[in-house]
C-alpha atoms as a PDB file:
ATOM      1  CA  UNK A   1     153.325  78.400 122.907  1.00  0.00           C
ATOM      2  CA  UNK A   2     151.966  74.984 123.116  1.00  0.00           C
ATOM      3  CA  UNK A   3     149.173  75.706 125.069  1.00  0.00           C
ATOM      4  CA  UNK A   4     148.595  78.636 123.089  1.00  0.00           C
ATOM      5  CA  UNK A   5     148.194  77.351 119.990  1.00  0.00           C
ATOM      6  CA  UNK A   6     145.841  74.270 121.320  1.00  0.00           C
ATOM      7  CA  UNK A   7     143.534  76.857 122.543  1.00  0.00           C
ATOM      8  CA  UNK A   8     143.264  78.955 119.526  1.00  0.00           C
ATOM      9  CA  UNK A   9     142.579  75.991 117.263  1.00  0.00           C
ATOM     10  CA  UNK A  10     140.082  74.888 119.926  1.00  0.00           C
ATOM     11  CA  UNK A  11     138.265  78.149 120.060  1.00  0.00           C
ATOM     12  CA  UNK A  12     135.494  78.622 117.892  1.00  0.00           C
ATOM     13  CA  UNK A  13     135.646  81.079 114.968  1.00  0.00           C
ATOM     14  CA  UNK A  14     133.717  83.786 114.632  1.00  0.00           C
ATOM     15  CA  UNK A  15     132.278  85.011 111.285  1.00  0.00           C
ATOM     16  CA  UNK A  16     131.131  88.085 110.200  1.00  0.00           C
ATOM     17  CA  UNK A  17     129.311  89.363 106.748  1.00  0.00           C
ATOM     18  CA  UNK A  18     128.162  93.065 106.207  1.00  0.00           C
ATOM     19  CA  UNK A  19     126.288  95.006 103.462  1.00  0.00           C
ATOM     20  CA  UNK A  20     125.451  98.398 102.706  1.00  0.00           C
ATOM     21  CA  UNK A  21     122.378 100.088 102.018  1.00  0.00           C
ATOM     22  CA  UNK A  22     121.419 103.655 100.302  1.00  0.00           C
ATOM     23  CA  UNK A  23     118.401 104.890 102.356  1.00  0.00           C
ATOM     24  CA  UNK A  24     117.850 107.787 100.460  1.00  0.00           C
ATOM     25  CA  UNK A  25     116.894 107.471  96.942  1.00  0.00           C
ATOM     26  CA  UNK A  26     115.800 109.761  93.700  1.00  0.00           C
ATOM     27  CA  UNK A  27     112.398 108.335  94.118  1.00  0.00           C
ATOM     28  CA  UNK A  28     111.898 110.044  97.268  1.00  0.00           C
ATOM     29  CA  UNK A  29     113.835 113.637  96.410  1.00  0.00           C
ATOM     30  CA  UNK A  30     112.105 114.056  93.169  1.00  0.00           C
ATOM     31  CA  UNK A  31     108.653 114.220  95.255  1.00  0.00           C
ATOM     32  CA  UNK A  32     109.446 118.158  96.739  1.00  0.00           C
ATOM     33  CA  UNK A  33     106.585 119.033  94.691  1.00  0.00           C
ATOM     34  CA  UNK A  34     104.066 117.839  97.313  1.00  0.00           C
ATOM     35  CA  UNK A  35     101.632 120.000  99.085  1.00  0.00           C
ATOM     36  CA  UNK A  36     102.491 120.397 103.017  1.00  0.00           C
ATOM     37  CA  UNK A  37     100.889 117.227 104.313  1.00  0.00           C
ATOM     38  CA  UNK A  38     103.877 115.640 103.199  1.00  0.00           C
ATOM     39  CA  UNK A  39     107.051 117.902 103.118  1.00  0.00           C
ATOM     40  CA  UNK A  40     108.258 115.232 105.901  1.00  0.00           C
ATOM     41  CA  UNK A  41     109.928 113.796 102.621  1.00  0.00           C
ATOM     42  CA  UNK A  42     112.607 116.814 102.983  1.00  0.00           C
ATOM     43  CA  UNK A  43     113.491 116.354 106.418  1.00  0.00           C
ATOM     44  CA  UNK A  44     116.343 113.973 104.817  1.00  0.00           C
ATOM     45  CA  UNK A  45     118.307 113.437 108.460  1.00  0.00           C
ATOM     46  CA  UNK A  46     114.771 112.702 110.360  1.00  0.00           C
ATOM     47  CA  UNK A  47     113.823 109.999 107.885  1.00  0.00           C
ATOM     48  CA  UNK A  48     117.284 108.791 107.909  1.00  0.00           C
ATOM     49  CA  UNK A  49     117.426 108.146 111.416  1.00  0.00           C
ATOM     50  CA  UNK A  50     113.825 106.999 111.384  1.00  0.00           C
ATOM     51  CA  UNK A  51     114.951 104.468 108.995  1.00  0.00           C
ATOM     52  CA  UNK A  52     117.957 103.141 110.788  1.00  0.00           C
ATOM     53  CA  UNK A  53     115.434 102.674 113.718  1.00  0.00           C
ATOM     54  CA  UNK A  54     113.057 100.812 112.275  1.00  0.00           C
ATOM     55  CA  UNK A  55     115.199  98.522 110.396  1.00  0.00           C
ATOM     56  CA  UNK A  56     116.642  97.622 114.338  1.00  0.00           C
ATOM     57  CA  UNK A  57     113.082  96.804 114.902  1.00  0.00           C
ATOM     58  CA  UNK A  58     111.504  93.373 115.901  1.00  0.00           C
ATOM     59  CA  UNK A  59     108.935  94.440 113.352  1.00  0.00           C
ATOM     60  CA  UNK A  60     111.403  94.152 110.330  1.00  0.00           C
ATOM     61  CA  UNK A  61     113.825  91.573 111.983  1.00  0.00           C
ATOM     62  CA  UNK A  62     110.878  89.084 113.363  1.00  0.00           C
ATOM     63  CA  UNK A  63     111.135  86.869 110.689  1.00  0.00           C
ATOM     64  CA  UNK A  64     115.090  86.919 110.199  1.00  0.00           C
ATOM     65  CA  UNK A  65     115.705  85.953 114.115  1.00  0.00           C
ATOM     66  CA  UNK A  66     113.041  82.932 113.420  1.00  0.00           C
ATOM     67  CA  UNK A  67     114.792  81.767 111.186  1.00  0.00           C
ATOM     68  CA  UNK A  68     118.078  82.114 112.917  1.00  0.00           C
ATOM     69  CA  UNK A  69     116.711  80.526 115.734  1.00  0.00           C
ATOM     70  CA  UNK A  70     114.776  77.907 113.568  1.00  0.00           C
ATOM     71  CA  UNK A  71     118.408  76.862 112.321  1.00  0.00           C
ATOM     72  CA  UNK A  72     119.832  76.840 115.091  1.00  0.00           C
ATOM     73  CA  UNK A  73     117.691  74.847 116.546  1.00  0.00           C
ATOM     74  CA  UNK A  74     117.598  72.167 113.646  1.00  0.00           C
ATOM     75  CA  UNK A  75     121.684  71.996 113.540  1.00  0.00           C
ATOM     76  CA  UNK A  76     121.715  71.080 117.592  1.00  0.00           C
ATOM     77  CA  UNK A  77     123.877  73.889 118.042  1.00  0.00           C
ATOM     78  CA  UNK A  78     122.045  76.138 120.398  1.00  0.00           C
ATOM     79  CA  UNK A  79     118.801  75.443 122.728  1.00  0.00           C
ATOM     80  CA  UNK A  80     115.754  77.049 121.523  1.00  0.00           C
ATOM     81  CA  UNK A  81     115.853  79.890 124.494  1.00  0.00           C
ATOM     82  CA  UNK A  82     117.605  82.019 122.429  1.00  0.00           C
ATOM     83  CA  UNK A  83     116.095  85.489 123.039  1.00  0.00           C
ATOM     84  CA  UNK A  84     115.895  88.969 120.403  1.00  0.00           C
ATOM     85  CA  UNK A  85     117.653  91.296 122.393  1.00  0.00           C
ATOM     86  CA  UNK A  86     120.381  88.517 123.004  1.00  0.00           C
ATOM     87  CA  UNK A  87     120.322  87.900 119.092  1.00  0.00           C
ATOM     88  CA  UNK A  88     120.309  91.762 118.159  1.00  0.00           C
ATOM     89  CA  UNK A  89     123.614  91.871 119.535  1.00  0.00           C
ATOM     90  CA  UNK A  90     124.854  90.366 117.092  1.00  0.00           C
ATOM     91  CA  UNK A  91     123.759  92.557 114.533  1.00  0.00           C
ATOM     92  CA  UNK A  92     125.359  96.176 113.740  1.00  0.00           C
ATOM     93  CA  UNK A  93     123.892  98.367 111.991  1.00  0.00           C
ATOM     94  CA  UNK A  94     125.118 101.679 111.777  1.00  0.00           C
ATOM     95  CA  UNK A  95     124.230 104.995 109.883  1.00  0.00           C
ATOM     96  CA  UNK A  96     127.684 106.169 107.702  1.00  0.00           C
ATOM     97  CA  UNK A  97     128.650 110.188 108.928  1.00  0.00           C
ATOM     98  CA  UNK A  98     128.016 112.440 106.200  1.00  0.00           C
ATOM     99  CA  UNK A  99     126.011 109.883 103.866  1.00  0.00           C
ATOM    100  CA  UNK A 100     122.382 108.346 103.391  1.00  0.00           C
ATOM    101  CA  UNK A 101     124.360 104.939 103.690  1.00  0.00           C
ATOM    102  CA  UNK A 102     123.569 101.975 105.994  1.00  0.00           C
ATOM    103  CA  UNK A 103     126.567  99.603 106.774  1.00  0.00           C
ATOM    104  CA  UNK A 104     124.638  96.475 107.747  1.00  0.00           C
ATOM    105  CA  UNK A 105     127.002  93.718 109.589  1.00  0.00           C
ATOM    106  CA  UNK A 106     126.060  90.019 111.269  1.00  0.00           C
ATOM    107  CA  UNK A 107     128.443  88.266 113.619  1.00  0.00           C
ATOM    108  CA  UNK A 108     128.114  84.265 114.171  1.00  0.00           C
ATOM    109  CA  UNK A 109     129.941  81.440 114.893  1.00  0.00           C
ATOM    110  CA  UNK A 110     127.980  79.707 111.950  1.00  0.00           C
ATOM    111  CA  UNK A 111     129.514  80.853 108.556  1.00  0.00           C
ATOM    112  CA  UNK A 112     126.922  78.841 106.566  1.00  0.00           C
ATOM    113  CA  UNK A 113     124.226  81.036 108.275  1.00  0.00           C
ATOM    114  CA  UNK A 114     126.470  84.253 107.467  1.00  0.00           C
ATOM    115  CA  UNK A 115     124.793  84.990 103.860  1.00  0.00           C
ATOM    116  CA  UNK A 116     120.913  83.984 104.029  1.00  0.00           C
ATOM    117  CA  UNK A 117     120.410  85.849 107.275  1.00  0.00           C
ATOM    118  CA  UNK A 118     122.142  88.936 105.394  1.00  0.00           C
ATOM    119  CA  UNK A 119     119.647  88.326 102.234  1.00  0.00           C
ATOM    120  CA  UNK A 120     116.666  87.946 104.449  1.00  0.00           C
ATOM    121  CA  UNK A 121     117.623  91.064 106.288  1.00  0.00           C
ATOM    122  CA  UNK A 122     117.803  92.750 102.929  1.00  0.00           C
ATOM    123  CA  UNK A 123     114.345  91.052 102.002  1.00  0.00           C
ATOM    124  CA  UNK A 124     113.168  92.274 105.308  1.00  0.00           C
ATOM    125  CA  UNK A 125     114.268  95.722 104.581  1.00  0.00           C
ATOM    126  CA  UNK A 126     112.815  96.086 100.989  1.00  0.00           C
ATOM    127  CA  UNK A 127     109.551  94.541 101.855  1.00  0.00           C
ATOM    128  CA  UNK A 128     109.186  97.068 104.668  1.00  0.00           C
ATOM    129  CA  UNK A 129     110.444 100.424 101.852  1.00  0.00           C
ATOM    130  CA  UNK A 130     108.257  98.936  99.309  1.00  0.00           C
ATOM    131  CA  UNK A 131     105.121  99.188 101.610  1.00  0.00           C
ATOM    132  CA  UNK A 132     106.255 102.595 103.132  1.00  0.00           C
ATOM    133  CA  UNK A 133     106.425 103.868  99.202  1.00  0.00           C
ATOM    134  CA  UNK A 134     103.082 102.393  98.232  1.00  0.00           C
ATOM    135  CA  UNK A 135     101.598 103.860 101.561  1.00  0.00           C
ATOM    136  CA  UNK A 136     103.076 107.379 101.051  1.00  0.00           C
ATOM    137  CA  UNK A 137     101.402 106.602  96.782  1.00  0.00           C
ATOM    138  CA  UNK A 138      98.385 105.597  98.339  1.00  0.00           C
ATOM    139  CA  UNK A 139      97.724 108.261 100.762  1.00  0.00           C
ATOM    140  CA  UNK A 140      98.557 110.337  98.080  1.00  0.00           C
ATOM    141  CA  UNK A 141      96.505 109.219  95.416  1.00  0.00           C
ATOM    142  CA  UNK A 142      93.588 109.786  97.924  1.00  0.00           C
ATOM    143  CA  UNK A 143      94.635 113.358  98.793  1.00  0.00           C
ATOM    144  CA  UNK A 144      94.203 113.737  94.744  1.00  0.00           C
ATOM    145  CA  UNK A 145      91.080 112.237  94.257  1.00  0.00           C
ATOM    146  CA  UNK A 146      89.685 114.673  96.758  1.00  0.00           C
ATOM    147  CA  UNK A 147      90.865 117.639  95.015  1.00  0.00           C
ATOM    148  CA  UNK A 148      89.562 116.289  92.046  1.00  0.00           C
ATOM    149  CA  UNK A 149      86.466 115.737  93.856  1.00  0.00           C
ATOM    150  CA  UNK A 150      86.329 119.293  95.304  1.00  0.00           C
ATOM    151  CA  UNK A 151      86.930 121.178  92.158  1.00  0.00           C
ATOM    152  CA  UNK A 152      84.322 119.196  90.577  1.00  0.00           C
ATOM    153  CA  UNK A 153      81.985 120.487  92.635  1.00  0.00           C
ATOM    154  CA  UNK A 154      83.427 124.203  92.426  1.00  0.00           C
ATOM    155  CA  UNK A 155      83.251 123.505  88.307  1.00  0.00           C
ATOM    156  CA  UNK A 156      79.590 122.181  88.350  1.00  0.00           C
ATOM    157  CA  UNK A 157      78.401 124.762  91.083  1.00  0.00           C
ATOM    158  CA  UNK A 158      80.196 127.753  88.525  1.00  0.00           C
ATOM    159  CA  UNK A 159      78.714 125.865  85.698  1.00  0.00           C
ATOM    160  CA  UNK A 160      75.188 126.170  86.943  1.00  0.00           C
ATOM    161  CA  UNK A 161      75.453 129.846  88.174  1.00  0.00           C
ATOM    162  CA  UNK A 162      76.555 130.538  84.730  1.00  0.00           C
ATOM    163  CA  UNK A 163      73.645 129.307  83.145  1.00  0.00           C
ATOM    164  CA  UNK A 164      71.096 130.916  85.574  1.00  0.00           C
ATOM    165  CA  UNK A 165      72.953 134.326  84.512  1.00  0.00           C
ATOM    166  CA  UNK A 166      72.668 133.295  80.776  1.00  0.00           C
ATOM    167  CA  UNK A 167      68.538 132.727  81.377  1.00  0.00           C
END
């Protein structure tokens, strides 16, 4: 009992913080009225999944396992060869059945590190929606201005064949 109880009060504690996120929002259901280049909108379980992915992805965590490693470094608690995949470990991210919602959780032994590596994963994560939506605007916006720019043409060409008739 003794020994026991030495070696659980010896023994580091582990911490763990978790949030959720909705993936799916109104913002990107109320846009079935797009043409067929980009119906990929309604394909709800692909993006889902797609989503999940990337959010797993050195592209969107980069920054958050710098800084992780950044702090680490600067509280002498851990030698700077810490590696992503060893790092990613510690993070769980799973997809909840039936739902558009992401349960987000972080495991470490530091509980003041707990919270701002949550916030910058949820940073991370808006910055990366935020520049899908205004590429998804953008590449509509040009598929617009081209139809604009097509029936212009069809409008002046009409105009002009109308006023050779009227001569």
């Amino acid at each position: 009992l003794i020994i026991s109880s030495l070696i659980s009060l010896a023994i580091k504690r582990t911490w763990k913080g978790e949030f959720q996120i909705v993936l799916a929002d109104k913002a990107s259901q109320s846009l079935s009225f797009l043409p067929s280049q980009f119906a990929d909108y309604n394909d709800k379980n692909n993006e889902l999944k797609t989503q999940v992915e990337i959010l797993k992805s050195p592209s969107v965590l980069l920054n958050v396992f710098d800084f992780v490693k950044l702090e680490k470094v600067n509280k002498n608690s851990f030698k700077s060869n810490l590696r992503f995949d060893k790092w990613q470990d510690n993070l769980d991210v799973k997809l909840i059945k039936g739902t558009s919602v992401l349960k987000l959780s972080y495991i470490d032994k530091d509980k003041s590190l707990i919270l701002p590596v949550l916030n910058k994963i949820s940073n991370a994560y808006q910055a990366y929606s935020g520049s899908k939506k205004l590429k998804s605007i953008n590449s509509l916006l040009t598929y617009y201005e081209d139809q604009l720019n097509i029936y212009k043409a069809k409008t002046e060409s009409s105009l002009r064949a109308t006023q050779q008739f009227a001569i």
